[in-house]
C-alpha atoms as a PDB file:
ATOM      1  CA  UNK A   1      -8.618   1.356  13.893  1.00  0.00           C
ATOM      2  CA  UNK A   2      -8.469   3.639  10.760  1.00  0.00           C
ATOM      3  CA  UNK A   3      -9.198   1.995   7.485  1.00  0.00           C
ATOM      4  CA  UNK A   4      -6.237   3.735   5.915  1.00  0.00           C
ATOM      5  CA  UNK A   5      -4.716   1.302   9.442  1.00  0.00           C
ATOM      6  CA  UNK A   6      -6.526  -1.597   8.312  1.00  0.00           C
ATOM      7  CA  UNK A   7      -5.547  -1.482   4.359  1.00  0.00           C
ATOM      8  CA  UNK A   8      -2.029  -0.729   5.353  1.00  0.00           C
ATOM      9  CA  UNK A   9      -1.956  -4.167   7.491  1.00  0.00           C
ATOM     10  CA  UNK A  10      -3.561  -6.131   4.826  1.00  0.00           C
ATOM     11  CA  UNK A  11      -1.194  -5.044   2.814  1.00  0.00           C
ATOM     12  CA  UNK A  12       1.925  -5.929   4.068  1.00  0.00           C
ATOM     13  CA  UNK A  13       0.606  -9.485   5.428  1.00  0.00           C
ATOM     14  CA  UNK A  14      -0.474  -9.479   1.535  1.00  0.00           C
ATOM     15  CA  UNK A  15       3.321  -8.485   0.624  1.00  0.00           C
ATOM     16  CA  UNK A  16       4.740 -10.700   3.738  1.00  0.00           C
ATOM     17  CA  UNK A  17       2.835 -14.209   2.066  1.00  0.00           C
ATOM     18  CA  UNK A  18       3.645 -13.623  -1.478  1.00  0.00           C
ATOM     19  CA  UNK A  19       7.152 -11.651  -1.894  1.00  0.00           C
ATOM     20  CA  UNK A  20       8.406 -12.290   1.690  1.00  0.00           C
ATOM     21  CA  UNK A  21       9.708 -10.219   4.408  1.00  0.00           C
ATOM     22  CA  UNK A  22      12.143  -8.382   2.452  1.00  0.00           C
ATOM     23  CA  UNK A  23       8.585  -6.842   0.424  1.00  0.00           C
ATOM     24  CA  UNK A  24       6.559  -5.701   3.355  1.00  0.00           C
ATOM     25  CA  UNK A  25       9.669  -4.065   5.129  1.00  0.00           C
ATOM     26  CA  UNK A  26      10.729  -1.684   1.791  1.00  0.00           C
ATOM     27  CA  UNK A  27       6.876  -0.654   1.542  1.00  0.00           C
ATOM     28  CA  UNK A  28       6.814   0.392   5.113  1.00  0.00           C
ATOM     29  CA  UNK A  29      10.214   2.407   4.515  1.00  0.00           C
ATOM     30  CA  UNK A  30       8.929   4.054   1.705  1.00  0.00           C
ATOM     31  CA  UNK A  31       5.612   4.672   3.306  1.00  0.00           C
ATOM     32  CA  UNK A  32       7.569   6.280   5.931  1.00  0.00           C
ATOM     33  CA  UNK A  33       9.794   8.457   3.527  1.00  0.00           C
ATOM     34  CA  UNK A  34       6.949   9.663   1.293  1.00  0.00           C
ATOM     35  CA  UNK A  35       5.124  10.534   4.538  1.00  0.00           C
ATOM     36  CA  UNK A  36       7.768  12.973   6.209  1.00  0.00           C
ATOM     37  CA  UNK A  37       7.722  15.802   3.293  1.00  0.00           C
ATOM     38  CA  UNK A  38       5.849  18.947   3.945  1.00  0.00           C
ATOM     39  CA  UNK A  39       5.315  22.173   3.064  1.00  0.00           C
ATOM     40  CA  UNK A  40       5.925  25.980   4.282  1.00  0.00           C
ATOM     41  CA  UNK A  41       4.382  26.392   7.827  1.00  0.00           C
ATOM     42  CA  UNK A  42       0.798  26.910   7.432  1.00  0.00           C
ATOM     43  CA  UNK A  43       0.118  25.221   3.664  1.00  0.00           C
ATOM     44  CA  UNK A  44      -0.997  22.044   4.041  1.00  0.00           C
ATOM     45  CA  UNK A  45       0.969  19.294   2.454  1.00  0.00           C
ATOM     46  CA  UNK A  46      -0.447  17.240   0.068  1.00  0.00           C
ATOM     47  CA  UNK A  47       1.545  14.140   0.206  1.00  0.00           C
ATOM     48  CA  UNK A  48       1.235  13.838  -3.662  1.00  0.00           C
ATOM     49  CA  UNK A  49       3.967  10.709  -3.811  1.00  0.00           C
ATOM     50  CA  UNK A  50       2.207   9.210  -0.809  1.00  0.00           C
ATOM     51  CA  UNK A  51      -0.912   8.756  -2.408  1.00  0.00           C
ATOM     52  CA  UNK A  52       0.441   8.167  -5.515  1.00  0.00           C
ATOM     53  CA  UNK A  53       2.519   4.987  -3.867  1.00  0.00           C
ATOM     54  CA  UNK A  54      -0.635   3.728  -2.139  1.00  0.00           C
ATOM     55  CA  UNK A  55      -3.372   4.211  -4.876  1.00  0.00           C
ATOM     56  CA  UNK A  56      -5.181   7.006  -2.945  1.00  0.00           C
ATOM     57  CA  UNK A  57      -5.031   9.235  -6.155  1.00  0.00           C
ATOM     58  CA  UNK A  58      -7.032   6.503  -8.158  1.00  0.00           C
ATOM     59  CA  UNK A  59     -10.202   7.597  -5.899  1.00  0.00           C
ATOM     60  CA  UNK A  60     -12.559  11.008  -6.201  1.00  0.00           C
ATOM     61  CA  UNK A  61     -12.839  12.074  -2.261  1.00  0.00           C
ATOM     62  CA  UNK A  62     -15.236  14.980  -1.234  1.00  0.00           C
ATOM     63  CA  UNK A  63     -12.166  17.474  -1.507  1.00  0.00           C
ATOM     64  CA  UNK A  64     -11.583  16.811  -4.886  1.00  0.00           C
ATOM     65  CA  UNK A  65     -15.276  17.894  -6.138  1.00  0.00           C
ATOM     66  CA  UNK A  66     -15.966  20.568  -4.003  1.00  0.00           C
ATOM     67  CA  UNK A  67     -12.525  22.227  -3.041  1.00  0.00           C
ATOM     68  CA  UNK A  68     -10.576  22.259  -0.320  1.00  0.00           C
ATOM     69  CA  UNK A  69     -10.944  25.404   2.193  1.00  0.00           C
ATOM     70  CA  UNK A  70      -7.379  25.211   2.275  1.00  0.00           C
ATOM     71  CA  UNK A  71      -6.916  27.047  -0.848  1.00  0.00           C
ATOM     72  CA  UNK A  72      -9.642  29.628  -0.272  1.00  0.00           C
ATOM     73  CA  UNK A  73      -8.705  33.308   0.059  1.00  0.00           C
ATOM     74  CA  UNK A  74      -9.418  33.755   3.077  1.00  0.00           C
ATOM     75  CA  UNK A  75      -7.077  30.909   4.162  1.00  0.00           C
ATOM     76  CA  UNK A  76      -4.542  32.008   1.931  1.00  0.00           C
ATOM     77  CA  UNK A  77      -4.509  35.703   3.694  1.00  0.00           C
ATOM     78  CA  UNK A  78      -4.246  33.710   7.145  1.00  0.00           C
ATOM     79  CA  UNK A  79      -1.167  32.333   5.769  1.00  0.00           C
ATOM     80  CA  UNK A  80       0.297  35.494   4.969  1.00  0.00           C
ATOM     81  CA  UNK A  81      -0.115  36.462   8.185  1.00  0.00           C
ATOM     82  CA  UNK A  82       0.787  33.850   9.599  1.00  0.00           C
ATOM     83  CA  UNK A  83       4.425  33.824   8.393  1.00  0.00           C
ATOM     84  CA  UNK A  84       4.851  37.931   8.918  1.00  0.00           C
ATOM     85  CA  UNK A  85       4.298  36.900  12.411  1.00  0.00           C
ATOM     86  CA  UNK A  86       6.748  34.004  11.979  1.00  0.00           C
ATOM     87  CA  UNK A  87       9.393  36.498  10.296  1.00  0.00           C
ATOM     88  CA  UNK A  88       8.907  39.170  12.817  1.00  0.00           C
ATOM     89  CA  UNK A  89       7.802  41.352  10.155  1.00  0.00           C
END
């Protein structure tokens, strides 16, 4: 399994022993929620309030040193292309 998996498990049996039931099953809804907004087609979404809810922003990943190539111009002209050819323009 994925450790992101894994941490999300431990986490809820965490919740489930020391709030109850009623704990783990509003974290998983609200895991769910935060996970189901995205962007335009073709930027990627950042799930800001998702890693904000889980404590992912509280780590430095690779992206956040070096860039992401999401947000390089060449990417960025893909994108407009890619919604021309989406609006039939």
């Amino acid at each position: 399994k994925e450790r992101r998996e894994r941490e999300m498990e431990s986490r809820l049996r965490d919740l489930t022993a020391q709030q109850g039931l009623a704990a783990a099953m509003r974290y998983q809804a609200d895991h769910k929620l935060l996970s189901q907004f995205h962007r335009l087609p073709g930027l990627p979404s950042s799930f800001a309030g998702l890693d904000n809810y889980t404590g992912a922003d509280m780590s430095l990943r690779f992206e956040d040193w070096l860039g992401e190539p999401e947000t390089s111009p060449q990417y960025l002209a893909n994108f407009h292309a890619t919604m021309e050819r989406k609006l039939g323009m």
